[in-house]
N, C-alpha and C. Protein backbone atom coordinates (compact mmCIF):
# COMPACT_ATOMS: atom_id res chain seq x y z
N UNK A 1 0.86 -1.17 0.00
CA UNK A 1 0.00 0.00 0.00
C UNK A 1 0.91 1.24 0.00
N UNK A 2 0.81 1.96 -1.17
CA UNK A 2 1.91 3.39 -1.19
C UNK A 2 1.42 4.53 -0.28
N UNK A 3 0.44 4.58 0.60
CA UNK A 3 0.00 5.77 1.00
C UNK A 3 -0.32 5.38 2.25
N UNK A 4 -0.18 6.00 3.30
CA UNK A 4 -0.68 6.51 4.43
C UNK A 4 -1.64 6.66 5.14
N UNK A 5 -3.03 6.01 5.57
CA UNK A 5 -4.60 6.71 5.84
C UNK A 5 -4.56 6.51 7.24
N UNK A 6 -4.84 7.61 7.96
CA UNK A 6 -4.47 8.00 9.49
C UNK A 6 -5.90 8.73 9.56
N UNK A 7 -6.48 8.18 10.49
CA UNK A 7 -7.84 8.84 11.53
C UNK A 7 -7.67 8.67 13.19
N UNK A 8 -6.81 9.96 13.23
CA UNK A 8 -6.22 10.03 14.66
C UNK A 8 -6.87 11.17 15.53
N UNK A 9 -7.73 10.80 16.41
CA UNK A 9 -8.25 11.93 17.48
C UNK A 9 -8.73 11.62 18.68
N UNK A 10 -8.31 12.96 19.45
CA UNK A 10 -7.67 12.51 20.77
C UNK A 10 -8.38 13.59 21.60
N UNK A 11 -9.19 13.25 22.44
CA UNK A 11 -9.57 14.21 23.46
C UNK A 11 -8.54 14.67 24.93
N UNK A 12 -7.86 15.60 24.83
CA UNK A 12 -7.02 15.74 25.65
C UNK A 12 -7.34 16.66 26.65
N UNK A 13 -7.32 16.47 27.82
CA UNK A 13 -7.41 17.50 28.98
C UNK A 13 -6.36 17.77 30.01
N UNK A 14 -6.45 19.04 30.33
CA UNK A 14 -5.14 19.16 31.71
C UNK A 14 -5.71 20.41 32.26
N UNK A 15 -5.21 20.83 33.54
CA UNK A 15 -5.65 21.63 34.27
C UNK A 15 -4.57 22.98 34.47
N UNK A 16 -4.72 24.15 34.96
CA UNK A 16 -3.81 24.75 35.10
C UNK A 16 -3.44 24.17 36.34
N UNK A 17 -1.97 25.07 37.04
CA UNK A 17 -1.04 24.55 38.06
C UNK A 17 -2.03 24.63 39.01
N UNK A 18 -1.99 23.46 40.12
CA UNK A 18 -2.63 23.66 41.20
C UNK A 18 -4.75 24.16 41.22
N UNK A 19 -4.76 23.92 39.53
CA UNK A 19 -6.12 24.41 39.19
C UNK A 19 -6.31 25.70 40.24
N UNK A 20 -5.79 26.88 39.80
CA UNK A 20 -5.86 27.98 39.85
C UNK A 20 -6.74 28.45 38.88
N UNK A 21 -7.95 29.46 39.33
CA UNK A 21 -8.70 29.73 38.40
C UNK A 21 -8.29 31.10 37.31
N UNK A 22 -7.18 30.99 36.40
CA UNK A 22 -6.45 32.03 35.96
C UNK A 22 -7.31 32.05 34.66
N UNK A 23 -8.06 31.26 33.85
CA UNK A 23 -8.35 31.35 33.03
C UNK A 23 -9.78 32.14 32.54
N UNK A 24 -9.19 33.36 32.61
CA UNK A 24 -10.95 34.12 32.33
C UNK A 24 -11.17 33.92 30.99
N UNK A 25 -12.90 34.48 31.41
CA UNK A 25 -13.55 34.11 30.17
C UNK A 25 -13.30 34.77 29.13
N UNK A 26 -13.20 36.33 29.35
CA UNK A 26 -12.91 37.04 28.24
C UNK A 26 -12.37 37.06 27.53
N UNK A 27 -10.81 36.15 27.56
CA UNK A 27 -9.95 36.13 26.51
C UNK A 27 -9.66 34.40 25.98
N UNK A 28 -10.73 33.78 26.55
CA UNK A 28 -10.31 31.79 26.32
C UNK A 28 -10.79 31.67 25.01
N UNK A 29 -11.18 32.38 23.95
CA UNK A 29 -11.43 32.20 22.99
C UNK A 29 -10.38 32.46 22.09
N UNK A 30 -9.98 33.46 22.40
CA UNK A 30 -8.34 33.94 22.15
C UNK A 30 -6.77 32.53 22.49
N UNK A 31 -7.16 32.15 23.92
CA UNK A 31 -6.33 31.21 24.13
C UNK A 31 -6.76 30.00 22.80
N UNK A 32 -8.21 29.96 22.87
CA UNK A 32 -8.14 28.73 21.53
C UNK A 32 -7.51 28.75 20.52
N UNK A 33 -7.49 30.21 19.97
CA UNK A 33 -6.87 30.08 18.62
C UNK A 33 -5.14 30.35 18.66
N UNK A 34 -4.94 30.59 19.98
CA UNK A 34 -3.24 30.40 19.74
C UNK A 34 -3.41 29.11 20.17
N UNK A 35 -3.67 28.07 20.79
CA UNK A 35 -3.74 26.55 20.36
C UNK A 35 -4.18 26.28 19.09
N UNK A 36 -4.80 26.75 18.56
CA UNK A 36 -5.14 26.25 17.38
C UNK A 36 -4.00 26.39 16.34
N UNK A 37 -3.20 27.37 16.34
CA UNK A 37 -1.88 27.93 15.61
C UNK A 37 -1.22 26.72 16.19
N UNK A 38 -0.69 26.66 17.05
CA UNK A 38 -0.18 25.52 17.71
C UNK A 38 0.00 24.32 17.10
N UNK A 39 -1.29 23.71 17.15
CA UNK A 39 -1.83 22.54 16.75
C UNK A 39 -1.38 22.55 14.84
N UNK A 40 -1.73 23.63 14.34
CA UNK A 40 -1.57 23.75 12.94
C UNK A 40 0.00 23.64 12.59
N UNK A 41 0.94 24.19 13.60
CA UNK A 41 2.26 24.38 13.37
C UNK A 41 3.46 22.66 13.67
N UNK A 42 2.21 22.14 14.34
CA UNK A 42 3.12 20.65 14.37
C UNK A 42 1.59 19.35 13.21
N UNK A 43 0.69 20.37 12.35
CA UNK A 43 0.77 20.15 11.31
C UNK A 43 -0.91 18.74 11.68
N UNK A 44 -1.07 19.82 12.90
CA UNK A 44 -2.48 18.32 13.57
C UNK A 44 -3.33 19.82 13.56
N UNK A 45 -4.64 19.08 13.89
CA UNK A 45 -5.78 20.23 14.26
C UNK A 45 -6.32 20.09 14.92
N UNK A 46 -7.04 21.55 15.29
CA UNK A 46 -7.49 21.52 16.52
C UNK A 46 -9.24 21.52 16.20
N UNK A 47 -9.91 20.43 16.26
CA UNK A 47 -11.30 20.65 16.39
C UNK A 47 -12.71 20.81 16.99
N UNK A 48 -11.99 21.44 17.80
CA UNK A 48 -13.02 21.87 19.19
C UNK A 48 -12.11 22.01 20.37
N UNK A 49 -12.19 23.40 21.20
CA UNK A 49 -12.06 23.48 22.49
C UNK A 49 -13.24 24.08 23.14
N UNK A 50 -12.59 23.84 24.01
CA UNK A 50 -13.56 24.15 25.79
C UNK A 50 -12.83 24.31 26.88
N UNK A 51 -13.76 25.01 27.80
CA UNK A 51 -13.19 24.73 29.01
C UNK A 51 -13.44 25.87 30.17
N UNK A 52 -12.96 25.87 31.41
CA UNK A 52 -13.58 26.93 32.27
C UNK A 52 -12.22 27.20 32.80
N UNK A 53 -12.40 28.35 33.60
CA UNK A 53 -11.43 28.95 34.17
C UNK A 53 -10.30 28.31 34.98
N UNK A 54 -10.49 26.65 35.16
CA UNK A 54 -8.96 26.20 35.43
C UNK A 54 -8.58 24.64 34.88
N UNK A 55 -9.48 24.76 33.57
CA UNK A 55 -8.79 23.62 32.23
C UNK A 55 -9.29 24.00 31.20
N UNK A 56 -8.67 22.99 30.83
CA UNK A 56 -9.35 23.08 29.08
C UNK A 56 -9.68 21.37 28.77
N UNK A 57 -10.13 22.19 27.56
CA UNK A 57 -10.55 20.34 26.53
C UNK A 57 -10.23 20.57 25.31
N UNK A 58 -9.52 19.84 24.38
CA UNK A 58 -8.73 19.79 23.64
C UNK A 58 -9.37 18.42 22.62
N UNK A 59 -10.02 18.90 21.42
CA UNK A 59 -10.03 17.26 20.56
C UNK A 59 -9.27 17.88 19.48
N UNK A 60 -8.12 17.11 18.85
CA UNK A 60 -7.59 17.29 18.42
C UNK A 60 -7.16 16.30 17.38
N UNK A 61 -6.94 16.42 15.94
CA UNK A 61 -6.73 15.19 15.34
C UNK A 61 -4.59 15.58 14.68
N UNK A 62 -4.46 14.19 15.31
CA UNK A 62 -3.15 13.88 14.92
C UNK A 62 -2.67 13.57 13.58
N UNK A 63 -1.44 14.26 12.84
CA UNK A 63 -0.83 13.70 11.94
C UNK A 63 0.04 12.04 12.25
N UNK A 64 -0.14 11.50 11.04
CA UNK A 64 1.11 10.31 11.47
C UNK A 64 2.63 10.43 11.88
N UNK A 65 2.78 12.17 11.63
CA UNK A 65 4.26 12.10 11.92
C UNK A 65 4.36 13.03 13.33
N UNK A 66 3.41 12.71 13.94
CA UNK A 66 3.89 13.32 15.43
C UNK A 66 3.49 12.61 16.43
N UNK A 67 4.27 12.58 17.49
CA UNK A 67 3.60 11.53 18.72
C UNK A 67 2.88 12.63 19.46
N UNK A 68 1.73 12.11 20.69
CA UNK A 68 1.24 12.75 21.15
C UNK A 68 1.53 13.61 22.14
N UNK A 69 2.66 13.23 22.53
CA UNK A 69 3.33 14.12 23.47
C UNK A 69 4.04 15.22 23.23
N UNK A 70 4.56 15.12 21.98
CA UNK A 70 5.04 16.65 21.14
C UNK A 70 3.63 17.44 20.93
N UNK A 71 2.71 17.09 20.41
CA UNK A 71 1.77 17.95 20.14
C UNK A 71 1.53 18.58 21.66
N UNK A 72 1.09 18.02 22.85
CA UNK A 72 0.85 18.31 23.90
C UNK A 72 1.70 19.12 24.89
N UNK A 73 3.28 18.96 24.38
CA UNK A 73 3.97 19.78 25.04
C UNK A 73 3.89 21.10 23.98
N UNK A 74 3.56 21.00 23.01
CA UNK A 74 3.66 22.18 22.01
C UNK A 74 2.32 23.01 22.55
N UNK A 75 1.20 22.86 22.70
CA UNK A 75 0.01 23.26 22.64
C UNK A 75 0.43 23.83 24.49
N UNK A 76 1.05 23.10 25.35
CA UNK A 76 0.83 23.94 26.58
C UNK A 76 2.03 25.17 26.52
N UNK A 77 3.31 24.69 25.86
CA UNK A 77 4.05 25.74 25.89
C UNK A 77 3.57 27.01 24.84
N UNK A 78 2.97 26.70 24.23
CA UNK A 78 2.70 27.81 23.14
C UNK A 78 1.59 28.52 24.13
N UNK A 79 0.45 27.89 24.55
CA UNK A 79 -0.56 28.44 25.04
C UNK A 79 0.00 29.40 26.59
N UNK A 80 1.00 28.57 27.13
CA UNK A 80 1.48 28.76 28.46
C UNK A 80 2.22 30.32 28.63
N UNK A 81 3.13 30.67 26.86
CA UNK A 81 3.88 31.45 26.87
C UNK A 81 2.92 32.50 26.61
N UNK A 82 1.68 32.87 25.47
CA UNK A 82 1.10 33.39 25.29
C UNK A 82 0.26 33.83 26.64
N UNK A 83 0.14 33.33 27.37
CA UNK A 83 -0.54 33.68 28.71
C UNK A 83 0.23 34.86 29.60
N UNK A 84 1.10 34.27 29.88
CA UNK A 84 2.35 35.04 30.28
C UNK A 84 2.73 36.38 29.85
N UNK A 85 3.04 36.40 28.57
CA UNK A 85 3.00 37.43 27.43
C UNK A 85 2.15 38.53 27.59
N UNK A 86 0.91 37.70 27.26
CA UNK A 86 -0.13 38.78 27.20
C UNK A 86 -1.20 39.88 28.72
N UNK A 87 -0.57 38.69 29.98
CA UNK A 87 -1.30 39.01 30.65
C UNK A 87 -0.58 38.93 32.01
N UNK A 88 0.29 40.55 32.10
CA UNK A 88 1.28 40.46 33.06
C UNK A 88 0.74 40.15 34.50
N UNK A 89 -0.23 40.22 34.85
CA UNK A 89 -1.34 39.76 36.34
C UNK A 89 -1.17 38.38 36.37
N UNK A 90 -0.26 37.50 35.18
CA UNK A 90 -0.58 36.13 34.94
C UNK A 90 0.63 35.70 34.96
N UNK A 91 1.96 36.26 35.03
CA UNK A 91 3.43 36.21 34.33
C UNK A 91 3.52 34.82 35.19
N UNK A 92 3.17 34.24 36.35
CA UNK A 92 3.23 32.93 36.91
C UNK A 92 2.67 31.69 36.60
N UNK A 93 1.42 32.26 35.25
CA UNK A 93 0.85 30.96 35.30
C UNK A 93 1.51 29.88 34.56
N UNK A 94 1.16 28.43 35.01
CA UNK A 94 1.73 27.22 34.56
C UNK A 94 0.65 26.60 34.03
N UNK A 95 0.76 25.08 33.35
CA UNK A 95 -0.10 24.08 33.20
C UNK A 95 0.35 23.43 33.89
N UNK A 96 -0.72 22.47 34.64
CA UNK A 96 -0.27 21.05 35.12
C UNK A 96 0.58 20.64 34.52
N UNK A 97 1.55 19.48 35.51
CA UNK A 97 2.42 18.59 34.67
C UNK A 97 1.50 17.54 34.04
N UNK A 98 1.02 16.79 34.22
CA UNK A 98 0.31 16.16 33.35
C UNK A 98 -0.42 16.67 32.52
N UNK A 99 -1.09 15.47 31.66
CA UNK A 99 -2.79 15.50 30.89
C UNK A 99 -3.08 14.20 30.69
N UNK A 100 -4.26 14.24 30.32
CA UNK A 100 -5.53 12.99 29.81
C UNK A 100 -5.21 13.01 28.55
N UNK A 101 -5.44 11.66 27.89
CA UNK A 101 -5.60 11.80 26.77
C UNK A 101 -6.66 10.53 26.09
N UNK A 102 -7.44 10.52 25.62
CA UNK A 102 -9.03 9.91 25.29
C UNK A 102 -8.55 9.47 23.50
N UNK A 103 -8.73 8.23 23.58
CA UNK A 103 -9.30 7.80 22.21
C UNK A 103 -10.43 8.34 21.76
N UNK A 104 -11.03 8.77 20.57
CA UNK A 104 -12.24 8.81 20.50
C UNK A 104 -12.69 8.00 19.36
N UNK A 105 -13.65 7.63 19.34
CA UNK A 105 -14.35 6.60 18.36
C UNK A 105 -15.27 7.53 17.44
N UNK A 106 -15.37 7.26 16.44
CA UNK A 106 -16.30 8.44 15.24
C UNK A 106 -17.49 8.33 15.73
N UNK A 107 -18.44 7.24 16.43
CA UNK A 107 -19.93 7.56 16.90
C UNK A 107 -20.06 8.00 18.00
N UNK A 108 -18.68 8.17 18.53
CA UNK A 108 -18.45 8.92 19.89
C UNK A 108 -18.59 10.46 19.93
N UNK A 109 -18.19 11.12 18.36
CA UNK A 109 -18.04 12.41 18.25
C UNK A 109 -18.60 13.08 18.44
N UNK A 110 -20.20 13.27 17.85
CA UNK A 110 -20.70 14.18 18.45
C UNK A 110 -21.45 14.81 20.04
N UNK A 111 -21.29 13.34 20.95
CA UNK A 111 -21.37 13.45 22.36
C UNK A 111 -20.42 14.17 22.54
N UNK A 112 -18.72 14.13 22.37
CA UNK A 112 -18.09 14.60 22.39
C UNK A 112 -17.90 16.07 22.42
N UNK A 113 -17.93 16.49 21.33
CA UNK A 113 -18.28 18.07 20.69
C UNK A 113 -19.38 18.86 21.76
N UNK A 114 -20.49 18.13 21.92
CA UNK A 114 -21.60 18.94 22.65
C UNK A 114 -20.64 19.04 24.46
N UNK A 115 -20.25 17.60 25.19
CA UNK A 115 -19.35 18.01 25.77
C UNK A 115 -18.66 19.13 26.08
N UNK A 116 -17.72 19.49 24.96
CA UNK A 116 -16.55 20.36 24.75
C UNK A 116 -17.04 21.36 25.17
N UNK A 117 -18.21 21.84 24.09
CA UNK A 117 -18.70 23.05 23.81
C UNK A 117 -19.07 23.26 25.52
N UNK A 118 -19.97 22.62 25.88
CA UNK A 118 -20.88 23.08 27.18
C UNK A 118 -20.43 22.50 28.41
N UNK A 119 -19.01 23.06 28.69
CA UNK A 119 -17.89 22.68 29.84
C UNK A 119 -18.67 23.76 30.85
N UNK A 120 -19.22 25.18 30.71
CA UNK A 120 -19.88 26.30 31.42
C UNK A 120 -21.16 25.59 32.34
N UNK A 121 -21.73 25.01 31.75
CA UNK A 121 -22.94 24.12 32.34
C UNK A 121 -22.70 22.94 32.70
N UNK A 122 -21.48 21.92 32.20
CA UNK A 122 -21.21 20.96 33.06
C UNK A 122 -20.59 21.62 34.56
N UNK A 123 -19.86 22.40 34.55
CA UNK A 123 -19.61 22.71 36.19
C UNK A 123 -20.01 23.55 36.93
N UNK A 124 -21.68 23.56 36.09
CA UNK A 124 -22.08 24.80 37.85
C UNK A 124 -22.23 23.03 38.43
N UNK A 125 -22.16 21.77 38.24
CA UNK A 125 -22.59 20.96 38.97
C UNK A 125 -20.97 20.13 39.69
N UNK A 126 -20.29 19.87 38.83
CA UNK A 126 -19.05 18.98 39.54
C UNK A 126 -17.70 19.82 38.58
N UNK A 127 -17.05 19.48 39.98
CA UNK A 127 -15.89 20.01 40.19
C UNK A 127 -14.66 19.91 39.04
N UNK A 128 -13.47 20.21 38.47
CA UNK A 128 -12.52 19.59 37.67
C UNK A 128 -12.05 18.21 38.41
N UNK A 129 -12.01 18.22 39.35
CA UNK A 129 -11.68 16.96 40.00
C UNK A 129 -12.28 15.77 40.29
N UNK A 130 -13.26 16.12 40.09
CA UNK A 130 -14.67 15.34 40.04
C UNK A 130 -15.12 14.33 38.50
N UNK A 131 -14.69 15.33 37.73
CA UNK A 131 -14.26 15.26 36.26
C UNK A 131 -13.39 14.51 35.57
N UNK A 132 -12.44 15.23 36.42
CA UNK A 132 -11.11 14.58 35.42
C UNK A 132 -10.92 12.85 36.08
N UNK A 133 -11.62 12.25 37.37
CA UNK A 133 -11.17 11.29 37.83
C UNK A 133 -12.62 10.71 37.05
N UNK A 134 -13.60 11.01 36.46
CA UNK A 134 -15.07 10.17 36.33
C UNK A 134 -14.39 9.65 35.03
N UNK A 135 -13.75 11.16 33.74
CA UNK A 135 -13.18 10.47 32.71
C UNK A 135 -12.03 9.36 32.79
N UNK A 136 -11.23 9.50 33.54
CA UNK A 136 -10.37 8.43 33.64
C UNK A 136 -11.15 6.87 34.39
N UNK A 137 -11.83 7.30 34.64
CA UNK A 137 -12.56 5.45 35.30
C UNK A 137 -13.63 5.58 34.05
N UNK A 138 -13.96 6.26 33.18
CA UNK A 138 -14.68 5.60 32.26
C UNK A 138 -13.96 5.32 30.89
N UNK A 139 -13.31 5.64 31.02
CA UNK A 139 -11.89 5.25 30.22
C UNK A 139 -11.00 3.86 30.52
N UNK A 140 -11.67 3.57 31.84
CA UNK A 140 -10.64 2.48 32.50
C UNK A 140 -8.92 2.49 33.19
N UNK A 141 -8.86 4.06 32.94
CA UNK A 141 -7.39 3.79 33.51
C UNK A 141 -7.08 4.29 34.52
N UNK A 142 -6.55 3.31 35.00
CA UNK A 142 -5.52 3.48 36.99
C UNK A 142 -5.26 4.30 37.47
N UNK A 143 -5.18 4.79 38.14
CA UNK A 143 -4.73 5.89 39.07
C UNK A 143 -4.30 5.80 40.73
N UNK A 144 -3.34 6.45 41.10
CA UNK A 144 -3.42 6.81 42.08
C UNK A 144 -3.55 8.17 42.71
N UNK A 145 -4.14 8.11 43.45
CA UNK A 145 -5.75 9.81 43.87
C UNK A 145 -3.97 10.23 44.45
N UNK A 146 -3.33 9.98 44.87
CA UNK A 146 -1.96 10.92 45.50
C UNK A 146 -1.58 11.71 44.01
N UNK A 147 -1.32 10.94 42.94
CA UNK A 147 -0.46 11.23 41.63
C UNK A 147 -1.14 11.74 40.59
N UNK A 148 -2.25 11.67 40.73
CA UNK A 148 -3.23 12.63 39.33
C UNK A 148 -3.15 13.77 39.09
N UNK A 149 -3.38 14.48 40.06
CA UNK A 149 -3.48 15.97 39.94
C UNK A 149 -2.24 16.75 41.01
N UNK A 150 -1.89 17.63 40.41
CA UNK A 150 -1.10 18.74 41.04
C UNK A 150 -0.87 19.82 41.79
């Protein structure tokens, strides 16, 4: 087979440091599209974010020539520096050291997307922490509650 056919996408989440609520609303639309530059510059895309004032959500579809951890360190340092940059009240903020990262299945997508979009109304009810541990047990993967979060 001479060619290549890759359907790679990945729901990725992480929190800021210590889930500090640094992320206002007014400008997270702004933070999307310098992830989205991001995402375009290691040549993957970004197709849908979300998120509230101390994460984000990230679906993102991968090229074959990048692992997921370059994209992910690219997307927090790009996003991380731009924060910094732009918003000297912020010159401290970090991302978590970690993130999530979600297979997604194509009949999965549009649960997905509505998800993304309506992160504002998923947490007037549960917490990021509440969250980020429900996706990882419905995902199936291990944890220890000491080592997840930061």
């Amino acid at each position: 087979m001479p060619e290549t056919h890759v359907h790679l996408r990945v729901h990725l989440v992480w929190s800021t440091r210590h889930r500090r609520p640094w992320l206002d609303p007014e400008w997270r639309v702004r933070l999307f599209a310098v992830a989205s530059g991001a995402a375009e510059r290691c040549r993957a895309r970004l197709i849908c974010a979300g998120g509230v004032r101390d994460h984000v959500h990230l679906y993102v579809e991968l090229p074959p020539t990048r692992t997921l951890a370059e994209l992910v360190n690219a997307l927090k340092a790009g996003t991380a520096r731009w924060i910094q940059e732009s918003f000297p009240h912020r010159a401290g903020f970090a991302w978590q050291h970690g993130y999530a990262a979600f297979s997604v299945a194509q009949d999965e997508e549009n649960r997905l997307l509505d998800y993304i979009r309506h992160q504002e109304v998923s947490h007037r009810e549960r917490d990021f922490t509440g969250e980020y541990l429900s996706l990882l047990e419905h995902h199936g993967i291990a944890y220890d509650l000491r080592d997840v979060l930061d």
